[in-house]
C-alpha atoms as a PDB file:
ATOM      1  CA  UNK A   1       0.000   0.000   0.000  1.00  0.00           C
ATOM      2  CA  UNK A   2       1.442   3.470  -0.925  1.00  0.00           C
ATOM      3  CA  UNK A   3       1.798   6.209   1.518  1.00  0.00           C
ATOM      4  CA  UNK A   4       0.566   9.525   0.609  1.00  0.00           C
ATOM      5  CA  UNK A   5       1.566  12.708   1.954  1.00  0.00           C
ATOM      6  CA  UNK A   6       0.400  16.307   0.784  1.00  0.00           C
ATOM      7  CA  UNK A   7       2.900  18.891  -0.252  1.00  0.00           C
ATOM      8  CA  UNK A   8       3.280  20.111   3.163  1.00  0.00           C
ATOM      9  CA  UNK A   9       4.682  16.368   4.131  1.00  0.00           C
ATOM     10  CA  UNK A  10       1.716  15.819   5.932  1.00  0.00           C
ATOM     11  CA  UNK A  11       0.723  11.831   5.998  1.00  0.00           C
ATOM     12  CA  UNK A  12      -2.563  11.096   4.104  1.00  0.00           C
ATOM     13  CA  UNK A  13      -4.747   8.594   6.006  1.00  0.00           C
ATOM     14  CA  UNK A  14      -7.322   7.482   3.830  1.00  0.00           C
ATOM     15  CA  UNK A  15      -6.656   8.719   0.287  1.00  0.00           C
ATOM     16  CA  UNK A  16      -9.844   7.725  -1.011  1.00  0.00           C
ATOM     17  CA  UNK A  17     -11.202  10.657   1.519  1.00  0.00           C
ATOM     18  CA  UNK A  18      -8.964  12.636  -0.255  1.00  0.00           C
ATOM     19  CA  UNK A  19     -10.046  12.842  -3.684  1.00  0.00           C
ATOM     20  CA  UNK A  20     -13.769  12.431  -2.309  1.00  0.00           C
ATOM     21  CA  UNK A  21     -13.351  15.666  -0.534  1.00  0.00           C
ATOM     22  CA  UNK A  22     -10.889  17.702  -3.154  1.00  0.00           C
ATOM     23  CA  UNK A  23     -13.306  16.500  -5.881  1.00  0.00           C
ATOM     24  CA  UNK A  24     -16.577  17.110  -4.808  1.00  0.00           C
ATOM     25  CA  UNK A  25     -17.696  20.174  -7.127  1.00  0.00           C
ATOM     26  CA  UNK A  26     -16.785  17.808  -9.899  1.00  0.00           C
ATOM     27  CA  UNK A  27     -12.903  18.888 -10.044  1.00  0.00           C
ATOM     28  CA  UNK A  28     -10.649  16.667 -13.055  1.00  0.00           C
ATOM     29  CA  UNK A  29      -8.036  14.152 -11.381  1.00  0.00           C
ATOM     30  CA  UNK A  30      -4.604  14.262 -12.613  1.00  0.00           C
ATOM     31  CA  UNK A  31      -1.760  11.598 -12.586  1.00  0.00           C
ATOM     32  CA  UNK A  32       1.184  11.961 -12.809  1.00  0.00           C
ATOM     33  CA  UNK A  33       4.726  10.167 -12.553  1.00  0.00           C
ATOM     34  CA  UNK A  34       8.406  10.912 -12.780  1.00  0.00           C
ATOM     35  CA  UNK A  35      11.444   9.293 -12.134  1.00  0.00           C
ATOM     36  CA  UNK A  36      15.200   9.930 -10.821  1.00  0.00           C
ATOM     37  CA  UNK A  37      18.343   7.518 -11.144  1.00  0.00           C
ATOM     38  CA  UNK A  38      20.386   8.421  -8.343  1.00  0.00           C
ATOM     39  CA  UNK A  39      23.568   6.232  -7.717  1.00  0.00           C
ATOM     40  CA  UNK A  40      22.461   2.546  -7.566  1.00  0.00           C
ATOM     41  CA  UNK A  41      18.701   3.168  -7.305  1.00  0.00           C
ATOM     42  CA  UNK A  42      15.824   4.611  -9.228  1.00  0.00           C
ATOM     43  CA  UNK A  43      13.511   6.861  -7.590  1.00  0.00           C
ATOM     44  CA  UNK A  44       9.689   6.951  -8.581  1.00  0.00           C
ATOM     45  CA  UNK A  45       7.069   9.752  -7.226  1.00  0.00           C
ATOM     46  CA  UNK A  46       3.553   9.792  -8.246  1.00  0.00           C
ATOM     47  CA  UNK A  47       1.503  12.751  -7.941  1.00  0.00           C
ATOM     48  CA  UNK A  48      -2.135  13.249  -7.646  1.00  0.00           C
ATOM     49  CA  UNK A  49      -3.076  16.782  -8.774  1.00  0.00           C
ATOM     50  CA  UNK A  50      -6.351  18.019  -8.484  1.00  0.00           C
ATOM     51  CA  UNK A  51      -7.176  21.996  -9.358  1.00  0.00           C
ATOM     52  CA  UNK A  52     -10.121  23.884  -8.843  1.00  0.00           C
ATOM     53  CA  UNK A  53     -10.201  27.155 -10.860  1.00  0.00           C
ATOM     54  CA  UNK A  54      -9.641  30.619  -9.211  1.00  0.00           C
ATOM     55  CA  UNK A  55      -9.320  28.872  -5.831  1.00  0.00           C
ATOM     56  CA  UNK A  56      -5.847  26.673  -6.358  1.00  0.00           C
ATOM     57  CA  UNK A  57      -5.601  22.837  -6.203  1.00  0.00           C
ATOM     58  CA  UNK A  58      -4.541  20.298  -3.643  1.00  0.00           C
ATOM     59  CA  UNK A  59      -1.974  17.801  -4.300  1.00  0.00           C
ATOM     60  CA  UNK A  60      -1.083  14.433  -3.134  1.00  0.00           C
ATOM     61  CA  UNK A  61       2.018  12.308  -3.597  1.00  0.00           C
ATOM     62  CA  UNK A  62       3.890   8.978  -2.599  1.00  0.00           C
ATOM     63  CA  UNK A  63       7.513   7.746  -3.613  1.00  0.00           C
ATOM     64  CA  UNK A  64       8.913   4.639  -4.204  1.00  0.00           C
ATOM     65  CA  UNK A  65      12.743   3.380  -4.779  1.00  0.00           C
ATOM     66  CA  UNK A  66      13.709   0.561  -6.695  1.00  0.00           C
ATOM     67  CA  UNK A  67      17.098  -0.965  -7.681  1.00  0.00           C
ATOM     68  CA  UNK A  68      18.576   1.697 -10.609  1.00  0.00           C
ATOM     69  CA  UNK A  69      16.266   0.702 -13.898  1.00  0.00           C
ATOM     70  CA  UNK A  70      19.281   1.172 -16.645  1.00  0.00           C
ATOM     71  CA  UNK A  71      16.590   1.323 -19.767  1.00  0.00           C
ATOM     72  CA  UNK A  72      14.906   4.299 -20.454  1.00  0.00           C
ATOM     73  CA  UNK A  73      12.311   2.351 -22.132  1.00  0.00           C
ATOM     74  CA  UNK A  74      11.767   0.083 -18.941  1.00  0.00           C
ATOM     75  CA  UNK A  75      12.219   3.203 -16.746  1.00  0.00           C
ATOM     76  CA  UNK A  76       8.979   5.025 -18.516  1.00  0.00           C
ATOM     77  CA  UNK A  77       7.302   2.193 -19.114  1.00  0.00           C
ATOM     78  CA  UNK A  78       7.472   1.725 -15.173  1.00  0.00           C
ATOM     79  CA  UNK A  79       6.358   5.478 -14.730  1.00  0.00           C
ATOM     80  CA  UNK A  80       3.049   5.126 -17.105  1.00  0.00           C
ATOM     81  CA  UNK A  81       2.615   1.884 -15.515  1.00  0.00           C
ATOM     82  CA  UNK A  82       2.463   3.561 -11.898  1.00  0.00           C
ATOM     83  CA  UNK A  83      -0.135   6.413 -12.905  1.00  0.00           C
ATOM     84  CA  UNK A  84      -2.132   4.307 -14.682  1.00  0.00           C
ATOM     85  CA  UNK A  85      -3.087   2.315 -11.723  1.00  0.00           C
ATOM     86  CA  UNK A  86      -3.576   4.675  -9.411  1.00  0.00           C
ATOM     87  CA  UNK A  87      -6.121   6.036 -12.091  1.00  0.00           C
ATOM     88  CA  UNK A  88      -7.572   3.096 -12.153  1.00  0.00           C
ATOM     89  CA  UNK A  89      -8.281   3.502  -8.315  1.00  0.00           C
ATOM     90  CA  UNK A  90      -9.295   6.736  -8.560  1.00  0.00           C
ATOM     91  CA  UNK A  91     -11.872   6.254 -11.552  1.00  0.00           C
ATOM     92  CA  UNK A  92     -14.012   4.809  -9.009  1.00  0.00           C
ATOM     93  CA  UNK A  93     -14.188   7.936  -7.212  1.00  0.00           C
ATOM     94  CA  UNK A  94     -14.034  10.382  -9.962  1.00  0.00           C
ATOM     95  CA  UNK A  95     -14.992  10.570 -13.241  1.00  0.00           C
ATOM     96  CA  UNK A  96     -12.762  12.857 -14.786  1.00  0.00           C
ATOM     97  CA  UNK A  97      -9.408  11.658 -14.290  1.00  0.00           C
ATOM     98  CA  UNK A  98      -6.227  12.105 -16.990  1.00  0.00           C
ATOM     99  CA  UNK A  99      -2.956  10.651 -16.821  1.00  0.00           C
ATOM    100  CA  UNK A 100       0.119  12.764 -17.458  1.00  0.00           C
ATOM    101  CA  UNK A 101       2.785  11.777 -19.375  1.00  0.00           C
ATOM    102  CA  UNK A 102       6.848  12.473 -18.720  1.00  0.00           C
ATOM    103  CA  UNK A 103       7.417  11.626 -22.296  1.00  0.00           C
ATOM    104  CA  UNK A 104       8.314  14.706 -25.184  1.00  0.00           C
ATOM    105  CA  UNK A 105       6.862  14.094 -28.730  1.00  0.00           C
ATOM    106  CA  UNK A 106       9.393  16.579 -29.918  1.00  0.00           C
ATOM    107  CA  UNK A 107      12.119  14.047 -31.722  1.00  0.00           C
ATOM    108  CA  UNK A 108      15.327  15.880 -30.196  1.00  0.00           C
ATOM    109  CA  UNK A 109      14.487  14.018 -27.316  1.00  0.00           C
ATOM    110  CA  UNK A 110      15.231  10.365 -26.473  1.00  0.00           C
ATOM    111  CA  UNK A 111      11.377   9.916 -24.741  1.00  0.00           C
ATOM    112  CA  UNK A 112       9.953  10.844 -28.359  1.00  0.00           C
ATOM    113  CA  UNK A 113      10.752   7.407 -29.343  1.00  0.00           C
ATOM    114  CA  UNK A 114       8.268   6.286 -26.842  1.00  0.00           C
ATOM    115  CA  UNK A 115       5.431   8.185 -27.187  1.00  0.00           C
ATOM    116  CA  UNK A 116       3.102   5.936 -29.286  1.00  0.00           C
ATOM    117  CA  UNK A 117       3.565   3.130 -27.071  1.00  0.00           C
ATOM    118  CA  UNK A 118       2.765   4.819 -23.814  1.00  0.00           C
ATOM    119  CA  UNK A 119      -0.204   6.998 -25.119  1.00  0.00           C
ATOM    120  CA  UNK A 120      -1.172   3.818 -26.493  1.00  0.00           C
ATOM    121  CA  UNK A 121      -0.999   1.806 -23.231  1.00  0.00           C
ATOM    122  CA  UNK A 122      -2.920   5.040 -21.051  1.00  0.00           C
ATOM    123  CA  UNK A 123      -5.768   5.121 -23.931  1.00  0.00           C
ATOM    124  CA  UNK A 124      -6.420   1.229 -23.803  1.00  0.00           C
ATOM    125  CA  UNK A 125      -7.660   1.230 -20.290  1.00  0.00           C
ATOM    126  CA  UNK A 126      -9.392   4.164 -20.942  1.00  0.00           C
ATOM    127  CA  UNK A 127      -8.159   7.335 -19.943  1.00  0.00           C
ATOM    128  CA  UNK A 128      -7.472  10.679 -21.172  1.00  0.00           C
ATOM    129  CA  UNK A 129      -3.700  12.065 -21.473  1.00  0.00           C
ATOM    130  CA  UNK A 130      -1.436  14.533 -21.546  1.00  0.00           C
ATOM    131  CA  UNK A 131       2.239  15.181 -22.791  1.00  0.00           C
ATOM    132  CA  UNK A 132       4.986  17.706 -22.399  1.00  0.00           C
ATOM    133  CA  UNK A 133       4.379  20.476 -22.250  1.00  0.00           C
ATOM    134  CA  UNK A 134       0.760  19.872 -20.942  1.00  0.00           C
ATOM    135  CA  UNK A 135       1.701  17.085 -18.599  1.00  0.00           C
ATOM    136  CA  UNK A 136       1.597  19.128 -15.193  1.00  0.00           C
ATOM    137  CA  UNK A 137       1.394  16.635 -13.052  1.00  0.00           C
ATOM    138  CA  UNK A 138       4.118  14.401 -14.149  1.00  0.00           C
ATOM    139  CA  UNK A 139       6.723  16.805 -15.696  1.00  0.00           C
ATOM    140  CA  UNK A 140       6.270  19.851 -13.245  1.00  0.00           C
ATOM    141  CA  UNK A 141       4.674  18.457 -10.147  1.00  0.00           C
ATOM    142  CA  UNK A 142       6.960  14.587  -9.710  1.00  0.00           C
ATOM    143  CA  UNK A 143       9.671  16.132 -11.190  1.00  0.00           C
ATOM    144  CA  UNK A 144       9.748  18.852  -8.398  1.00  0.00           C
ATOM    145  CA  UNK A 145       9.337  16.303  -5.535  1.00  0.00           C
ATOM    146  CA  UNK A 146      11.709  13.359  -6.899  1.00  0.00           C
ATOM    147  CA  UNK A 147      14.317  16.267  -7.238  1.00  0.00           C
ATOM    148  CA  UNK A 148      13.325  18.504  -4.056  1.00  0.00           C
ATOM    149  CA  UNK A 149      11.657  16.922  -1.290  1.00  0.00           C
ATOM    150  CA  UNK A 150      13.141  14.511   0.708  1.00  0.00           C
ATOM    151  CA  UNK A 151      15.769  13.665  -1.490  1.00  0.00           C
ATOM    152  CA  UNK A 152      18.299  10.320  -1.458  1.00  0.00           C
ATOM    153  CA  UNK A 153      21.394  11.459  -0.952  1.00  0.00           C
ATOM    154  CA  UNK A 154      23.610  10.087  -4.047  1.00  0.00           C
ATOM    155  CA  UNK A 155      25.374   7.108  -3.603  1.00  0.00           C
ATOM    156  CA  UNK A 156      29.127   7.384  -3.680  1.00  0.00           C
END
């Protein structure tokens, strides 16, 4: 079971009562994942983002780390994976939810290679998505925690 925490670092209880609370004017969910190789491990965060226009959002995360995933391919895979079943949780809750994408469709980049595959894999169990630069939750919200909050130190 994943531990969630808010922004603040605060433990999240029942995340269920979460979303049920954050959501209940109808609010879109938003998942999210990113990733950070650091020394011999790989570090996963997933972020649940949920806004509400003109008043803010709340946010909820939880990290995992994992022996160091050396394919990039694997690596995303294991970050669409990761959102994509927390969406599935949360569809039962909401009804709106969307599942961010760290991937760039933009062929300078080595995650362009992969885009197809992973949209593909979000859109066949049925959800919405988004990728850079729309992909808040995943590109700006995980990538700020995996980096910034509570960080591994690197392994010598």
């Amino acid at each position: 079971m994943a531990h969630w925490r808010t922004l603040n670092d605060l433990p999240i209880l029942d995340i269920d009562a979460f979303v049920r609370e954050s959501t209940r004017a109808g609010q879109a969910v938003h998942v999210g994942t990113d990733s950070l190789q650091t020394g011999k491990v790989t570090q996963f965060c997933t972020v649940i983002a949920i806004l509400t226009p003109g008043k803010g959002g709340r946010a909820a995360y939880c990290r995992e780390t994992v022996p160091r995933i050396k394919s990039l391919r694997d690596r995303l895979f294991k970050e669409v994976w990761r959102s994509v079943e927390v969406a599935m949780e949360l569809s039962r809750l909401a009804h709106d939810v969307t599942v961010h994408l760290d991937v760039n469709p933009c062929e300078r980049f080595k995650s362009s290679k992969y885009v197809q595959e992973l949209v593909g894999l979000v859109v066949g169990q049925g959800f919405a998505f988004r990728v850079k630069p729309d992909a808040f939750a995943a590109s700006v919200c995980a990538d700020h925690i995996v980096r910034t909050m509570g960080k591994l130190p690197r392994a010598a």
